[in-house]
PDB file of N, CA and C in Angstrom:
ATOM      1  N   UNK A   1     -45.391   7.616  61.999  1.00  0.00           N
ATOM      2  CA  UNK A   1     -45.954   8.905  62.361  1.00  0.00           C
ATOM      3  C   UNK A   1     -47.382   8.743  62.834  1.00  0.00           C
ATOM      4  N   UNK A   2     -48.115   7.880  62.268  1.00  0.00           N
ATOM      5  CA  UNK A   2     -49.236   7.785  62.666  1.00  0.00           C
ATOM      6  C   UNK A   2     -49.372   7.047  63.849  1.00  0.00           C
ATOM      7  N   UNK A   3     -48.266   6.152  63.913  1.00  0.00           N
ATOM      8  CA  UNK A   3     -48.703   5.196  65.402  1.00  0.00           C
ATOM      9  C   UNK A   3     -48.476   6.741  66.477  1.00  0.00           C
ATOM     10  N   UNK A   4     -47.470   7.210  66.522  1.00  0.00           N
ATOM     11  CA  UNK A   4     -47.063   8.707  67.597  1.00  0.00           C
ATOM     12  C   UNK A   4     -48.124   9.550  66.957  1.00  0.00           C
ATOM     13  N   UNK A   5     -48.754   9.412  66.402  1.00  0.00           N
ATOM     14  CA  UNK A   5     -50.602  10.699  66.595  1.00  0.00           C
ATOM     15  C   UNK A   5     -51.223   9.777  67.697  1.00  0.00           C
ATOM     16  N   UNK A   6     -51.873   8.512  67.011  1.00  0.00           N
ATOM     17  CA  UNK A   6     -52.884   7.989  67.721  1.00  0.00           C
ATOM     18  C   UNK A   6     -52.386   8.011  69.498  1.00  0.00           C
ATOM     19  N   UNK A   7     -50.788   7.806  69.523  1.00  0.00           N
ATOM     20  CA  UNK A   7     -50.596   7.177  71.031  1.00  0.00           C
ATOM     21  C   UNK A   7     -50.724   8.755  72.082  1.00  0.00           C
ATOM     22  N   UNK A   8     -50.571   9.665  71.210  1.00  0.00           N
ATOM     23  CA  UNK A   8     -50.654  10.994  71.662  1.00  0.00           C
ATOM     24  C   UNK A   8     -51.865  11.239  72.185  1.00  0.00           C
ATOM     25  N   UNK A   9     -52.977  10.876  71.216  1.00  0.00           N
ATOM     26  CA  UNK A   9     -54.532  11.164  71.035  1.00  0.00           C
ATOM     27  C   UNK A   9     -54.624  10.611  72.345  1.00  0.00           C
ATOM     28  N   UNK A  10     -54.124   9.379  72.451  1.00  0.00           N
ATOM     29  CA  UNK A  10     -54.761   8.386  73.506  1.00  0.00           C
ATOM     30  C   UNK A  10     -54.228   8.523  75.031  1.00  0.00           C
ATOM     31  N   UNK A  11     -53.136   9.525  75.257  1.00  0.00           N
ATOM     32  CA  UNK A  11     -52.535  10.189  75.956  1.00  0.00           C
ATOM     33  C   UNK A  11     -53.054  11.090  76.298  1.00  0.00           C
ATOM     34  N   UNK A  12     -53.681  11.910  76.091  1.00  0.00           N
ATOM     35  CA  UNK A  12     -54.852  13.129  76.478  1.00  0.00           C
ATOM     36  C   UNK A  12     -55.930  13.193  75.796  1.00  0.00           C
ATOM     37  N   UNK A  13     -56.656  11.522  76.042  1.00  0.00           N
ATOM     38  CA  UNK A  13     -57.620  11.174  76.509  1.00  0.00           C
ATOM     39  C   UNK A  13     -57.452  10.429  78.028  1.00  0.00           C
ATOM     40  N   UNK A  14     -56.516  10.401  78.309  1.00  0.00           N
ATOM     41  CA  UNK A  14     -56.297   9.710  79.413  1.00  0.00           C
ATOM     42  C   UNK A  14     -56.514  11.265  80.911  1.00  0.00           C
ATOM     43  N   UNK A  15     -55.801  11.580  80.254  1.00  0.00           N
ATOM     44  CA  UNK A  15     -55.403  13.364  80.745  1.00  0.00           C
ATOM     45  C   UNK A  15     -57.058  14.077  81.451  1.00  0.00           C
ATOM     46  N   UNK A  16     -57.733  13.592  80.338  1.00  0.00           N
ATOM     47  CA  UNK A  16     -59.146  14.664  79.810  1.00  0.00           C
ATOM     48  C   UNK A  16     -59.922  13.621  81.278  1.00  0.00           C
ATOM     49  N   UNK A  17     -59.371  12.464  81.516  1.00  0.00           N
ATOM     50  CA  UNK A  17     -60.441  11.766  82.359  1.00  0.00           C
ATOM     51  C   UNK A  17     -59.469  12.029  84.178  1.00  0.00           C
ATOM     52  N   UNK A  18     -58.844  12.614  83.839  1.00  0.00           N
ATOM     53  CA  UNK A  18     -57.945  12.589  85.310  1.00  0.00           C
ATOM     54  C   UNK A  18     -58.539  14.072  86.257  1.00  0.00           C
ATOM     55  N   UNK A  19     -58.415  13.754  87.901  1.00  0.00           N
ATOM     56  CA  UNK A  19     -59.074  14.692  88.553  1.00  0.00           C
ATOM     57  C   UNK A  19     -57.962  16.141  88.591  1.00  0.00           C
ATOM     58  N   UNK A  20     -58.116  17.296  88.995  1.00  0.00           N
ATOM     59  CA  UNK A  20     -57.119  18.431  89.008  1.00  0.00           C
ATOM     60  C   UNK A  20     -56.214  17.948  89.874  1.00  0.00           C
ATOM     61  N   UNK A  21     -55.979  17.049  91.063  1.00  0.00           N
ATOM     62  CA  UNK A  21     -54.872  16.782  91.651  1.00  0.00           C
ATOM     63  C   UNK A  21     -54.077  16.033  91.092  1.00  0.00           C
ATOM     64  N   UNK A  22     -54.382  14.900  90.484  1.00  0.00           N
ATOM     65  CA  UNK A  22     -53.898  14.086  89.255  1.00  0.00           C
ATOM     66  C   UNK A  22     -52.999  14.712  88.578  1.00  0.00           C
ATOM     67  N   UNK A  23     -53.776  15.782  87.880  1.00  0.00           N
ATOM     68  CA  UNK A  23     -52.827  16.524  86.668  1.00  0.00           C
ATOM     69  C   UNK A  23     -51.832  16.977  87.186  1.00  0.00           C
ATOM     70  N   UNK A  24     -51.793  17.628  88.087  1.00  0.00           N
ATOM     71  CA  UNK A  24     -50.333  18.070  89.117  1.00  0.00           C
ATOM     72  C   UNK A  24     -49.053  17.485  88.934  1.00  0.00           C
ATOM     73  N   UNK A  25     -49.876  15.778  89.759  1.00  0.00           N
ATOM     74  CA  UNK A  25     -48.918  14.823  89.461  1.00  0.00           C
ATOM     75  C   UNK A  25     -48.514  14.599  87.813  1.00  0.00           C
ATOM     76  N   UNK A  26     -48.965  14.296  87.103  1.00  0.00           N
ATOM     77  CA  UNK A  26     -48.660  14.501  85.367  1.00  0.00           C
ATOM     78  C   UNK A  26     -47.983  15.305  84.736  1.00  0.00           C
ATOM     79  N   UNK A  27     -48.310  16.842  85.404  1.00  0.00           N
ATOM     80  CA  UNK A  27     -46.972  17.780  84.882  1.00  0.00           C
ATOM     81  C   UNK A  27     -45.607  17.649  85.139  1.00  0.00           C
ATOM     82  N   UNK A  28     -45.708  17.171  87.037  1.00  0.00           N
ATOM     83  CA  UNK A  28     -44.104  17.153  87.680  1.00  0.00           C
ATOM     84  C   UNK A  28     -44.267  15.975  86.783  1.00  0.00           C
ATOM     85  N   UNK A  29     -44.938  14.610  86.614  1.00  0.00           N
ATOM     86  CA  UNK A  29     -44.101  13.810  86.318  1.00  0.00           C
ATOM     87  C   UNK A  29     -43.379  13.568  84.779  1.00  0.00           C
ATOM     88  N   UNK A  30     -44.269  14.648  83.904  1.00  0.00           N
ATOM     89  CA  UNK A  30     -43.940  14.962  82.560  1.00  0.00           C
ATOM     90  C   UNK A  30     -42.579  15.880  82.390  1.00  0.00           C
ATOM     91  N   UNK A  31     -42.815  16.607  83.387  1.00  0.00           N
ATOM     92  CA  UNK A  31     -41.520  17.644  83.729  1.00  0.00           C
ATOM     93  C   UNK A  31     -40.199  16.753  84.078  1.00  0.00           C
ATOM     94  N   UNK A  32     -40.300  15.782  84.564  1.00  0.00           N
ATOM     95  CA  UNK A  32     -38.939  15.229  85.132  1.00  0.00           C
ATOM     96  C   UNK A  32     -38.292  14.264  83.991  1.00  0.00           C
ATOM     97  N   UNK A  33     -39.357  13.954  83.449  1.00  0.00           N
ATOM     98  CA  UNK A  33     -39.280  13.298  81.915  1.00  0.00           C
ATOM     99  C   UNK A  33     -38.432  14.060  81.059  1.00  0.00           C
ATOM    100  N   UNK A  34     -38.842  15.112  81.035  1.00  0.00           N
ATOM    101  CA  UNK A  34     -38.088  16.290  79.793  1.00  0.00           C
ATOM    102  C   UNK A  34     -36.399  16.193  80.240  1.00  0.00           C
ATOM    103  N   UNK A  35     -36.502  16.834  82.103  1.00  0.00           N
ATOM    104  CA  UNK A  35     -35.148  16.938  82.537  1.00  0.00           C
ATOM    105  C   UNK A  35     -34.551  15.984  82.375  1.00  0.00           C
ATOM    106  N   UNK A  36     -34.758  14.653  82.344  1.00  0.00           N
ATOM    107  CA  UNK A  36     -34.146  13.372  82.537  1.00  0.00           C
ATOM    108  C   UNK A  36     -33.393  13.554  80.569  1.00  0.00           C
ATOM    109  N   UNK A  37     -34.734  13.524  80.006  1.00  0.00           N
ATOM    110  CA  UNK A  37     -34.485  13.346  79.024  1.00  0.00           C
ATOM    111  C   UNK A  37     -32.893  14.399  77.820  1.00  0.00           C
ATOM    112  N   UNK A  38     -32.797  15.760  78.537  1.00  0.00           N
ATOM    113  CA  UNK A  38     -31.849  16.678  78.094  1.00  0.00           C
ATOM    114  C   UNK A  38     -30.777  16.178  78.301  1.00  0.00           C
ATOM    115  N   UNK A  39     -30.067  16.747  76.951  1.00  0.00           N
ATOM    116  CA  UNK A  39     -28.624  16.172  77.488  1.00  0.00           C
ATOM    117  C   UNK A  39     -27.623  17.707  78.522  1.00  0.00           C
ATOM    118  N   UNK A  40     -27.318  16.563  79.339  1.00  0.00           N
ATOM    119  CA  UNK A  40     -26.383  16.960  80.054  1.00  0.00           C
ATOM    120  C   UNK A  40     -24.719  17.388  79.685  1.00  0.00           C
ATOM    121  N   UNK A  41     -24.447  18.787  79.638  1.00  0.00           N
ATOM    122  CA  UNK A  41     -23.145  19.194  79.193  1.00  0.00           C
ATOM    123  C   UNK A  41     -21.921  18.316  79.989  1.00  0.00           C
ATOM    124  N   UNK A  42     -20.825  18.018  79.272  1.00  0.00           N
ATOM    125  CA  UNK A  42     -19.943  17.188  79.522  1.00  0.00           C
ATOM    126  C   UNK A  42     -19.487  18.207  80.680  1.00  0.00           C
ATOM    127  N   UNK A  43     -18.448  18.019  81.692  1.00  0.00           N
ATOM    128  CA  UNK A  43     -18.017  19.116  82.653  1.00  0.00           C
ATOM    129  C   UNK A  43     -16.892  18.890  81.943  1.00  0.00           C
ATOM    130  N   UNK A  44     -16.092  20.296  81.838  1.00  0.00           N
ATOM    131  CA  UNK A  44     -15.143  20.880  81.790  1.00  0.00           C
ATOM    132  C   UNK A  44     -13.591  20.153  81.907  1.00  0.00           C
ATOM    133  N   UNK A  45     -12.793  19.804  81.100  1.00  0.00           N
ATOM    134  CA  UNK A  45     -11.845  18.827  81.465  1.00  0.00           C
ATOM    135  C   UNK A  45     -10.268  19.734  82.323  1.00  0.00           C
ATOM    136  N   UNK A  46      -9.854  19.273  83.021  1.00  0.00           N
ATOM    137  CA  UNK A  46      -9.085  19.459  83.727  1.00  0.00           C
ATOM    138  C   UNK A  46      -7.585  19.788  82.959  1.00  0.00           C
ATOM    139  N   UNK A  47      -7.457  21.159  83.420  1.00  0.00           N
ATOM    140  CA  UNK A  47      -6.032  21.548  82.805  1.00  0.00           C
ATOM    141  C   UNK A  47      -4.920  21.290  83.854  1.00  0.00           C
ATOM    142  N   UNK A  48      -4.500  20.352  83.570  1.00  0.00           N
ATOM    143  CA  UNK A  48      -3.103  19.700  84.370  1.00  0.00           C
ATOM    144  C   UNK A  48      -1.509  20.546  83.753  1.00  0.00           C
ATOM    145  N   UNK A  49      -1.568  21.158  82.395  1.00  0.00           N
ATOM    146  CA  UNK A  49      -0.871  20.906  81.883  1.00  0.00           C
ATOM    147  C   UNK A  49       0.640  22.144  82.198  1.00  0.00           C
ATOM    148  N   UNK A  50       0.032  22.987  82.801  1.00  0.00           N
ATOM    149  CA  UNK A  50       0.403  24.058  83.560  1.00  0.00           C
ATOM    150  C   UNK A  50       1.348  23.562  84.465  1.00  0.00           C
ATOM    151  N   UNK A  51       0.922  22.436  85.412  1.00  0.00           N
ATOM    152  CA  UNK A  51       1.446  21.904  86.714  1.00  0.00           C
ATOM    153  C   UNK A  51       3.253  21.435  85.532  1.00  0.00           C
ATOM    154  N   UNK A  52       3.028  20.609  85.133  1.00  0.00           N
ATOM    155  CA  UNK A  52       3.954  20.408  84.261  1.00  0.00           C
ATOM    156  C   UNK A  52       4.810  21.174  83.484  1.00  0.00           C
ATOM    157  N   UNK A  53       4.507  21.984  82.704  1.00  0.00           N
ATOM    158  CA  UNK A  53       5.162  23.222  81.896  1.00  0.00           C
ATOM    159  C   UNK A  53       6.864  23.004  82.538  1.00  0.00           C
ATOM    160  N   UNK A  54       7.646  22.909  81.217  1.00  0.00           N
ATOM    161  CA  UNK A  54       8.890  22.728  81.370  1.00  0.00           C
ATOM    162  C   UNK A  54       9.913  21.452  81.883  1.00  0.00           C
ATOM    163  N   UNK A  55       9.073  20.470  82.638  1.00  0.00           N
ATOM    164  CA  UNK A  55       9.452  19.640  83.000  1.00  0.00           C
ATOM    165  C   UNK A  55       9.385  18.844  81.574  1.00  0.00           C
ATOM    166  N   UNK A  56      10.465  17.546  81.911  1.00  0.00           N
ATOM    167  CA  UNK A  56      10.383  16.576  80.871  1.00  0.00           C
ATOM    168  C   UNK A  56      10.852  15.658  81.385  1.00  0.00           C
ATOM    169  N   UNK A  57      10.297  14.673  81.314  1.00  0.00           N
ATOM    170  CA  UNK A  57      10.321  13.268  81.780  1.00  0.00           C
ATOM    171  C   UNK A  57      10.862  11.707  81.034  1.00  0.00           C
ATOM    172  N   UNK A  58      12.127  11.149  81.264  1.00  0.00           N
ATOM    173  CA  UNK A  58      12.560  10.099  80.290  1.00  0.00           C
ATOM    174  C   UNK A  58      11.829   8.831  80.546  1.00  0.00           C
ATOM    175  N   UNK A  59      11.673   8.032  79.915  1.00  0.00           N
ATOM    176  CA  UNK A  59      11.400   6.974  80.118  1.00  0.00           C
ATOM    177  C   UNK A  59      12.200   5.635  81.230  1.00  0.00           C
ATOM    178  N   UNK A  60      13.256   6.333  81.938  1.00  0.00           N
ATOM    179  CA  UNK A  60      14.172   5.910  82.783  1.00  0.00           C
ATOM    180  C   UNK A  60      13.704   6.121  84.318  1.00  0.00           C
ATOM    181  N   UNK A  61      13.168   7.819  83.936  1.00  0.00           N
ATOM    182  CA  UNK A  61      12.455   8.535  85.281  1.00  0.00           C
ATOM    183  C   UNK A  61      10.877   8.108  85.817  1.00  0.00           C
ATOM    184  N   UNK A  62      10.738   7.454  84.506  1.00  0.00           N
ATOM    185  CA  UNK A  62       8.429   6.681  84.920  1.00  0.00           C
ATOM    186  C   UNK A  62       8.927   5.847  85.266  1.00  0.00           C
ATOM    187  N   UNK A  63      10.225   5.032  84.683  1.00  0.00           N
ATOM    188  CA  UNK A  63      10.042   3.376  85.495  1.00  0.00           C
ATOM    189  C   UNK A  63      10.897   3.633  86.918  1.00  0.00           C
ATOM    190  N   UNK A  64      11.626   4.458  87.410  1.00  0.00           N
ATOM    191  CA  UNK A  64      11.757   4.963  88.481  1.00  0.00           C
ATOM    192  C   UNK A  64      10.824   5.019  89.397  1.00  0.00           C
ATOM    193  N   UNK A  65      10.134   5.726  88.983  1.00  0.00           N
ATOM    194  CA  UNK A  65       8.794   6.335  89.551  1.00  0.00           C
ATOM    195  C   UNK A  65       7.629   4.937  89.994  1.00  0.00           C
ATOM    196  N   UNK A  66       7.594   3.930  88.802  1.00  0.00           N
ATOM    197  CA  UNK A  66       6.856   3.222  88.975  1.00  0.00           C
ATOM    198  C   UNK A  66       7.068   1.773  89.950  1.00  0.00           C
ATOM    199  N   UNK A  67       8.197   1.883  90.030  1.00  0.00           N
ATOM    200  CA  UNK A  67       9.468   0.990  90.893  1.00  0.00           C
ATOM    201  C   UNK A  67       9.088   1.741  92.219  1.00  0.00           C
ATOM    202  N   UNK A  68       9.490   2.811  92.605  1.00  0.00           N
ATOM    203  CA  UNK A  68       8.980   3.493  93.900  1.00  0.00           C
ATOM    204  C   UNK A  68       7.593   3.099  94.135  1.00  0.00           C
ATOM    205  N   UNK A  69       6.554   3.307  93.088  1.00  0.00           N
ATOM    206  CA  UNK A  69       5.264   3.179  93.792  1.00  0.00           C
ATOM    207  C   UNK A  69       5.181   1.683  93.825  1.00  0.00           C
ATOM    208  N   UNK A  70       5.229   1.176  93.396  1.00  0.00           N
ATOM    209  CA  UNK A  70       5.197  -0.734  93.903  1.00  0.00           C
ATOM    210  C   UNK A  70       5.847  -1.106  94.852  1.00  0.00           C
ATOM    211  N   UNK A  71       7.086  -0.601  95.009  1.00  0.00           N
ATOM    212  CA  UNK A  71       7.706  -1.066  96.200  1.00  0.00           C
ATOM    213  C   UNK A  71       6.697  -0.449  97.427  1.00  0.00           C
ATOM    214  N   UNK A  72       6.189   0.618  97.825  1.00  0.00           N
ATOM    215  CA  UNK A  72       5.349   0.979  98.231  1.00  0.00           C
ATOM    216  C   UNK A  72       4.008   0.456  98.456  1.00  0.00           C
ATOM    217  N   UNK A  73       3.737   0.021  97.227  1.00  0.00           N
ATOM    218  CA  UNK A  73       2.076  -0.312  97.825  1.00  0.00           C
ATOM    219  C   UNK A  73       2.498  -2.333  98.033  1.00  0.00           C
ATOM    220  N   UNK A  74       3.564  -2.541  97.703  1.00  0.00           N
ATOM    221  CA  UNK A  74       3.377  -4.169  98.435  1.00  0.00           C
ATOM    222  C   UNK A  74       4.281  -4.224  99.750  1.00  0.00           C
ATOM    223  N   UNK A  75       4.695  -2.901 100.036  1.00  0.00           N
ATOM    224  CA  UNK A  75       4.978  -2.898 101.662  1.00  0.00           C
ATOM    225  C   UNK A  75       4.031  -2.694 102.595  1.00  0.00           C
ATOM    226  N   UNK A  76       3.046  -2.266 101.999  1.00  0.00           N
ATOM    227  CA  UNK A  76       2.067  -1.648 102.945  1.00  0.00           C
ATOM    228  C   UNK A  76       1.102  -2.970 103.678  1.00  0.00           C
ATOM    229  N   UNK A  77       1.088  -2.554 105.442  1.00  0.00           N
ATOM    230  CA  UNK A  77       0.619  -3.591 105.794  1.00  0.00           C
ATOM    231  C   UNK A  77      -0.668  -3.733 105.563  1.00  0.00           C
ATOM    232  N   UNK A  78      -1.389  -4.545 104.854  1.00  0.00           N
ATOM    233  CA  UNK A  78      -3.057  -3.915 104.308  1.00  0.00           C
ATOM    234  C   UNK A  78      -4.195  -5.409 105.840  1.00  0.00           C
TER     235      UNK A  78
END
């Protein structure tokens, strides 16, 4: 606690010696500090589950599915 007083103190003493255009720069750059620093809300996760509703899928029908897409992507002339 005391090292974060003194480094504070010594932080605006730095402040106290800077010209008014200076400080400008010090607020935006204190300001972008804060924003950087907030946490950012996770976004919203994606409801797929709708698209689906009622369907049901065997384990006969994914490896179907997954058989189609391979045959597919190693035909493709790349």
């Amino acid at each position: 606690m005391a090292m974060l007083s003194m480094l504070k103190d010594e932080v605006i003493r730095l402040i106290n010696d800077l010209s008014p255009e200076a400080l400008v720069e010090v607020r935006q750059f204190v300001e972008m500090l804060k924003q950087k620093t907030r946490s950012k809300p996770a976004p919203p996760p994606v409801a797929i589950g709708g698209w689906l509703r009622g369907h049901r899928f065997s384990s006969d029908d994914i490896a179907q599915a997954r058989a189609e897409m391979w045959a597919r992507f190693s035909s493709d002339p790349a």
